[in-house]
Protein backbone atom coordinates (compact mmCIF):
# COMPACT_ATOMS: atom_id res chain seq x y z
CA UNK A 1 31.46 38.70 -6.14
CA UNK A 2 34.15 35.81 -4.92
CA UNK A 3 32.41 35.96 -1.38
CA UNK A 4 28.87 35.75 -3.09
CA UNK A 5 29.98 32.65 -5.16
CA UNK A 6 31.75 30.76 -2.72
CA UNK A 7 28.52 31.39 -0.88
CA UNK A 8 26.37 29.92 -3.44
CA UNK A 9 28.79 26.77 -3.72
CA UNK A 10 28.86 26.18 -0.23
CA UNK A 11 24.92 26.48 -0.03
CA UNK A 12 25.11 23.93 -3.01
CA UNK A 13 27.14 21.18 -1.66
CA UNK A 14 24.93 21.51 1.49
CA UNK A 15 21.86 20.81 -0.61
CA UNK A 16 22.83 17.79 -2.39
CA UNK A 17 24.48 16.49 1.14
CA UNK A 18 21.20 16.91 2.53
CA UNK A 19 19.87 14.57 -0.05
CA UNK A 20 22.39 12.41 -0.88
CA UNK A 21 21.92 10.64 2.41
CA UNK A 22 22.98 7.14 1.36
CA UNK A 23 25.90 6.26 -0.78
CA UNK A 24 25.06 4.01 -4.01
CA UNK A 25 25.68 0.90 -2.77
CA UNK A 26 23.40 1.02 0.20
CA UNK A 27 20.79 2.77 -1.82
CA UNK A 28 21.01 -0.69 -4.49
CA UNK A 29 20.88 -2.99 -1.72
CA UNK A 30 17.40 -0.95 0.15
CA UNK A 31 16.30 -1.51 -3.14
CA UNK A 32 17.19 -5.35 -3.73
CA UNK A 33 15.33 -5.80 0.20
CA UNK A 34 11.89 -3.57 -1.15
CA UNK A 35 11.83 -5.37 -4.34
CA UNK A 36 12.38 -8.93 -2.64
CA UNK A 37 9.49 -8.25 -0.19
CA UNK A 38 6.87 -7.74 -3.22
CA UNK A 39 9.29 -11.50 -4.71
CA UNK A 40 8.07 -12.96 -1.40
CA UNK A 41 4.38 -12.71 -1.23
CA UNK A 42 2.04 -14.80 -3.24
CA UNK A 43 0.28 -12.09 -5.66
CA UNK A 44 1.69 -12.89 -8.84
CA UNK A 45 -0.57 -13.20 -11.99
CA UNK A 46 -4.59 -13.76 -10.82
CA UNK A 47 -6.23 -14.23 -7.42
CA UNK A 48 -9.48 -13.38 -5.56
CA UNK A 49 -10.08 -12.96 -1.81
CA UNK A 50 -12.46 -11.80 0.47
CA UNK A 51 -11.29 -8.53 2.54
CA UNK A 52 -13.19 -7.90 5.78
CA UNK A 53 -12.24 -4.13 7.22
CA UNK A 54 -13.21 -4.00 11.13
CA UNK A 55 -13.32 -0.10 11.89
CA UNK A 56 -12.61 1.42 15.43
CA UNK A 57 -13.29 4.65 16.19
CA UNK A 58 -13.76 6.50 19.57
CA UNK A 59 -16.70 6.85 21.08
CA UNK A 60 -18.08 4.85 17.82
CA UNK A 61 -19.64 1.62 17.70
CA UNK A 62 -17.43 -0.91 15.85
CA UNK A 63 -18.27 -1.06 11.76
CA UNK A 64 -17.77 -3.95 9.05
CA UNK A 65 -17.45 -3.73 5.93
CA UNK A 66 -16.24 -6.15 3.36
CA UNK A 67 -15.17 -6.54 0.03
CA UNK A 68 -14.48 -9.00 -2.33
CA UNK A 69 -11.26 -8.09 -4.78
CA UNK A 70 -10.29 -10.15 -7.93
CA UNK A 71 -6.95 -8.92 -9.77
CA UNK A 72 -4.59 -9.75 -12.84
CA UNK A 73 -1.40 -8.18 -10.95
CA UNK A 74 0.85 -8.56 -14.03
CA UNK A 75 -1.65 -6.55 -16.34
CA UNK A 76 -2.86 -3.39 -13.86
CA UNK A 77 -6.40 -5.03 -13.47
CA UNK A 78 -7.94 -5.02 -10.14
CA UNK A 79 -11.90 -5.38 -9.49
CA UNK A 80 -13.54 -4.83 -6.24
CA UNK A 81 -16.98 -5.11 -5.08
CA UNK A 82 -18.34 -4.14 -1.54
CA UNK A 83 -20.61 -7.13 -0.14
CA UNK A 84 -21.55 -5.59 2.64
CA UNK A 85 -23.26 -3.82 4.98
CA UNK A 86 -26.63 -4.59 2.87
CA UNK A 87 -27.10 -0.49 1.87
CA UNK A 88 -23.91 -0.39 0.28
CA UNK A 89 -23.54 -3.62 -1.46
CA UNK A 90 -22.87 -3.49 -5.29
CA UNK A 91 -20.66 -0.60 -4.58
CA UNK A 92 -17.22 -1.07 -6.90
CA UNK A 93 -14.44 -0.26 -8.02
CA UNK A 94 -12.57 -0.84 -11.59
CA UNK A 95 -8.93 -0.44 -12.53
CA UNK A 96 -7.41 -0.77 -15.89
CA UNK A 97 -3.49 0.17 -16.18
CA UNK A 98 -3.93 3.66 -15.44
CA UNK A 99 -7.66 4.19 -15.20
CA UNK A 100 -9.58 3.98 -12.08
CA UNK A 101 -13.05 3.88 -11.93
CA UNK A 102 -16.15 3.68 -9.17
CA UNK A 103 -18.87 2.29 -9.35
CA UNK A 104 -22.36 3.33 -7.87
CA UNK A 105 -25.16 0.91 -8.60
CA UNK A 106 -27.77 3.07 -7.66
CA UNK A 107 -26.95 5.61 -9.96
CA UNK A 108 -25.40 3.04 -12.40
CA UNK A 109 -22.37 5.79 -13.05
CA UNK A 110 -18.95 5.35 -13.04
CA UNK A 111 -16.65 8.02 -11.92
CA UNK A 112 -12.97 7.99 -12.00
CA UNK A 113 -11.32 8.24 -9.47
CA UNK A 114 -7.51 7.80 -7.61
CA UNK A 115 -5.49 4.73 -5.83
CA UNK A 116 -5.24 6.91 -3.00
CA UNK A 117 -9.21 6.94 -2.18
CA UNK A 118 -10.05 5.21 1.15
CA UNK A 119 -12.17 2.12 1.30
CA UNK A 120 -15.45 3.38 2.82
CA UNK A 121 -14.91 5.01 6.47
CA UNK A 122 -11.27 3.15 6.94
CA UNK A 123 -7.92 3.50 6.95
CA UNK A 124 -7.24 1.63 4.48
CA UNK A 125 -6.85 2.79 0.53
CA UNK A 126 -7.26 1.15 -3.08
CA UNK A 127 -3.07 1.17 -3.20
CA UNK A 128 -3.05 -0.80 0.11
CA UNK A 129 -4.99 -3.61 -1.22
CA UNK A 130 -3.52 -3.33 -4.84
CA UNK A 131 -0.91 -5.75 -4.91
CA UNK A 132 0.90 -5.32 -8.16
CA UNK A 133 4.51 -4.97 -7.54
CA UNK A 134 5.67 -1.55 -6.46
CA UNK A 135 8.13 0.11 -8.81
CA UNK A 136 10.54 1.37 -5.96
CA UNK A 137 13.44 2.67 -8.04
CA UNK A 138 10.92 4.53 -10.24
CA UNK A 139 8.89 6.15 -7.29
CA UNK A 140 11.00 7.01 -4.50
CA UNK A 141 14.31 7.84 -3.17
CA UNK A 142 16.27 5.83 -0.84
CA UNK A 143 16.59 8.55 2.35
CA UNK A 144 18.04 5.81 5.21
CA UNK A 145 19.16 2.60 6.01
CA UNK A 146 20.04 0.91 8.87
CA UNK A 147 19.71 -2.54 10.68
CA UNK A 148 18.08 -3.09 13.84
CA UNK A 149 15.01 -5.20 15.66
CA UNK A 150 11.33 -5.46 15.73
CA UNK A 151 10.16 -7.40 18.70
CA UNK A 152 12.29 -10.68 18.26
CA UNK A 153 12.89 -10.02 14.82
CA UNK A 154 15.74 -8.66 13.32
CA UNK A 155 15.12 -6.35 10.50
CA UNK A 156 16.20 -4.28 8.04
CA UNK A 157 14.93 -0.83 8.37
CA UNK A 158 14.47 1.22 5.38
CA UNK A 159 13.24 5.36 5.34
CA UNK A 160 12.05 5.82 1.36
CA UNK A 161 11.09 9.37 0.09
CA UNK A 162 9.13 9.98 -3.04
CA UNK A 163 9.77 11.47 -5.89
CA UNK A 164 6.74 11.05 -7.90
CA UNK A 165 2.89 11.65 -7.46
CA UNK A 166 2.20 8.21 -7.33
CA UNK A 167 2.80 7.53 -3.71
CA UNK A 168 0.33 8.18 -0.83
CA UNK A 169 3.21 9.11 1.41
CA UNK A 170 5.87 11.71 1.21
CA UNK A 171 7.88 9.69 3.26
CA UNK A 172 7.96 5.96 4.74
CA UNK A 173 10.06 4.00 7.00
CA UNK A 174 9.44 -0.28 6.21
CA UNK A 175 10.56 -2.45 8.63
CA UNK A 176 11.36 -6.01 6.96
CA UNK A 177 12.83 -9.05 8.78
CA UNK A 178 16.23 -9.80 7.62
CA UNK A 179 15.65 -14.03 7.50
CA UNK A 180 12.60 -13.98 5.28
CA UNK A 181 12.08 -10.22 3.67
CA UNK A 182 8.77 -10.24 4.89
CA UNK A 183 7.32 -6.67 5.90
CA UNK A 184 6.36 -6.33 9.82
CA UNK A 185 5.73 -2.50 9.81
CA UNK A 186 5.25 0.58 7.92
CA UNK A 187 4.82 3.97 9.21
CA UNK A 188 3.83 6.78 7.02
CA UNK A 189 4.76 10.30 6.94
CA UNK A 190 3.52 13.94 5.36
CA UNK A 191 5.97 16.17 4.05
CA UNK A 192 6.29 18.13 6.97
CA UNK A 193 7.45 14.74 8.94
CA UNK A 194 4.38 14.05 11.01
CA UNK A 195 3.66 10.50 11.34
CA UNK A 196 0.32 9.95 9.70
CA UNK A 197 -0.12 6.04 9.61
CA UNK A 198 1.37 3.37 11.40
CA UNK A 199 0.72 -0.13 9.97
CA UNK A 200 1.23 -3.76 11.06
CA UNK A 201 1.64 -6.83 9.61
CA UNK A 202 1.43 -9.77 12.65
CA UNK A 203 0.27 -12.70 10.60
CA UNK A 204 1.56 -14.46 7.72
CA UNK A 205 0.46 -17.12 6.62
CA UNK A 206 2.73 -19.48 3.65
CA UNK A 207 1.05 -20.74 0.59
CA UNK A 208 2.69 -22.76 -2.77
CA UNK A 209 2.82 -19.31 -4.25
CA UNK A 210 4.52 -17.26 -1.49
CA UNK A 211 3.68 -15.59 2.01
CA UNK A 212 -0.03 -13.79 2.83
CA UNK A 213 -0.55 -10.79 5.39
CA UNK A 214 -3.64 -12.70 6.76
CA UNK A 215 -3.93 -9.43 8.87
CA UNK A 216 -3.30 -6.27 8.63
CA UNK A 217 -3.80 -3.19 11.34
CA UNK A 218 -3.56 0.12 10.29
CA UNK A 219 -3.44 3.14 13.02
CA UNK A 220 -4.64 6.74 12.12
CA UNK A 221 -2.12 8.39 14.12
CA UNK A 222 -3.94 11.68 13.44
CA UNK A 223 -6.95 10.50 15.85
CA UNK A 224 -5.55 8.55 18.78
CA UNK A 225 -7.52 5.19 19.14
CA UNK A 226 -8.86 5.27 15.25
CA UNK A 227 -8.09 2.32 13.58
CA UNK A 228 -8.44 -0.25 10.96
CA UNK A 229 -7.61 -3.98 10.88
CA UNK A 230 -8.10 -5.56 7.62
CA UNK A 231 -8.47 -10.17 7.50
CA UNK A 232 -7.81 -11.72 4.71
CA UNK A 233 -10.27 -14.63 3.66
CA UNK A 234 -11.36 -17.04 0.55
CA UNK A 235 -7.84 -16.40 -1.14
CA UNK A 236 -7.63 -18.37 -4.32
CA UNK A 237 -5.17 -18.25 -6.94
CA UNK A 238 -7.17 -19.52 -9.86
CA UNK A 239 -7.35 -17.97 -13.44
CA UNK A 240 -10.15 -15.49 -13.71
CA UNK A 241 -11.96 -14.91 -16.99
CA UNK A 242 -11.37 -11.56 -18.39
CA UNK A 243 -14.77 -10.28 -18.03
CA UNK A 244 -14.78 -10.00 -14.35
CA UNK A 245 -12.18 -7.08 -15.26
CA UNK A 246 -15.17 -4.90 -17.42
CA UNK A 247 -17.61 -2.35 -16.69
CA UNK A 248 -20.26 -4.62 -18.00
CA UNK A 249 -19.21 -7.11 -15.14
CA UNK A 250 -19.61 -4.73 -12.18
CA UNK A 251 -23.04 -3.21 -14.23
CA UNK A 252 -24.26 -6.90 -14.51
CA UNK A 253 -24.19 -8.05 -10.88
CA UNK A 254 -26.77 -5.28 -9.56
């Protein structure tokens, strides 16, 4: 019974080892570097841009699509309407705190649906575009730090784990300059550790409010060559009226 215990213990404090892979104090300051990324870029309170997705596929022609967003960051209120290609225009999508909707104008329904779901044919989805602050201590884990260099950048590189539904990922690894906590790279993972996205961030550009990711590429590293690079255009930081964030808004513009 002794042997069986001291088995049990041993298996124990080899389970929380494997998890507790950073002490406190490193886990606080990961945290302080996520949380000062979101601090540096310009989405806080209302703004509207234009978001152009330019999809690559193998043995595909190239694709377009576009979108324009409006969102109140600090109240969970995001709006999105496709402008084109001409067949799908009107298309939509509606978030209120919790609630996500989309929108078919054809069919005038609204269904809801999940911050996960992919814009059209890309690789890009509703969470990647949703810029409210991301609650890092509430959602994941800190699994790894350590310091290193991205191009001729050094950066801080931090591997996260979650530890609620609300991430896409099981597991990501952000790569964030040390100078200016500005995010260069993200790769995404599934729970079984296979590297499903890789994402970029070459561009920046600096507004009164903050920095912008004027582009974006995101690889599908499930299907070698597929990716999607995402411009950023129109951005305007100007108060929106409330009724851009209704129902009745995306039902009246069709």
């Amino acid at each position: 019974m002794k042997k069986i215990l001291s088995i049990f213990v041993a298996a124990s404090i080899f389970t929380a080892a494997a998890f507790a892979q950073v002490s406190t104090d490193v886990a606080n300051k990961a945290y302080k570097i996520l949380e000062d990324t979101d601090k540096q870029l310009a989405y806080h309170g209302d703004y509207s841009a234009t978001i152009t997705l330019q999809i690559e596929k193998p043995g595909k022609p190239k694709e377009n699509i576009q979108y324009k967003i409006f969102q109140r960051t600090d109240a969970k209120l995001m709006t999105i309407i496709q402008l084109f290609p001409e067949a799908d225009k009107g298309n939509g999508y509606l978030r209120n705190g919790d609630n996500i909707w989309s929108y078919d104008p054809i069919s005038r329904k609204f269904s809801h649906t999940s911050i996960k779901e992919a814009l059209g044919d890309s690789d890009v989805k509703l969470d990647d575009v949703d810029q409210e602050d991301t609650s890092w201590r509430d959602n994941y884990e800190i699994f790894a730090y350590e310091e290193g260099t991205l191009g001729k950048y050094p950066v801080h590189i931090i591997t996260v784990k979650a530890k609620t539904s609300e991430p896409s990922y099981a597991k990501s690894k952000y790569y964030i300059r040390t100078d200016i906590p500005l995010m260069l790279k993200e790769e995404d993972f599934s729970g079984s550790d296979r590297l499903m996205r890789t994402t970029l961030l070459p561009k920046y550009s600096k507004v009164p409010a903050g920095y912008v990711p004027m582009q974006i590429i995101m690889r599908d590293e499930l299907n070698v060559g597929e990716q999607t690079q995402q411009v950023i255009s129109d951005l305007t930081f100007d108060a929106l009226p409330d009724k851009i964030f209704t129902k009745a808004y995306l039902e009246g513009l069709n």
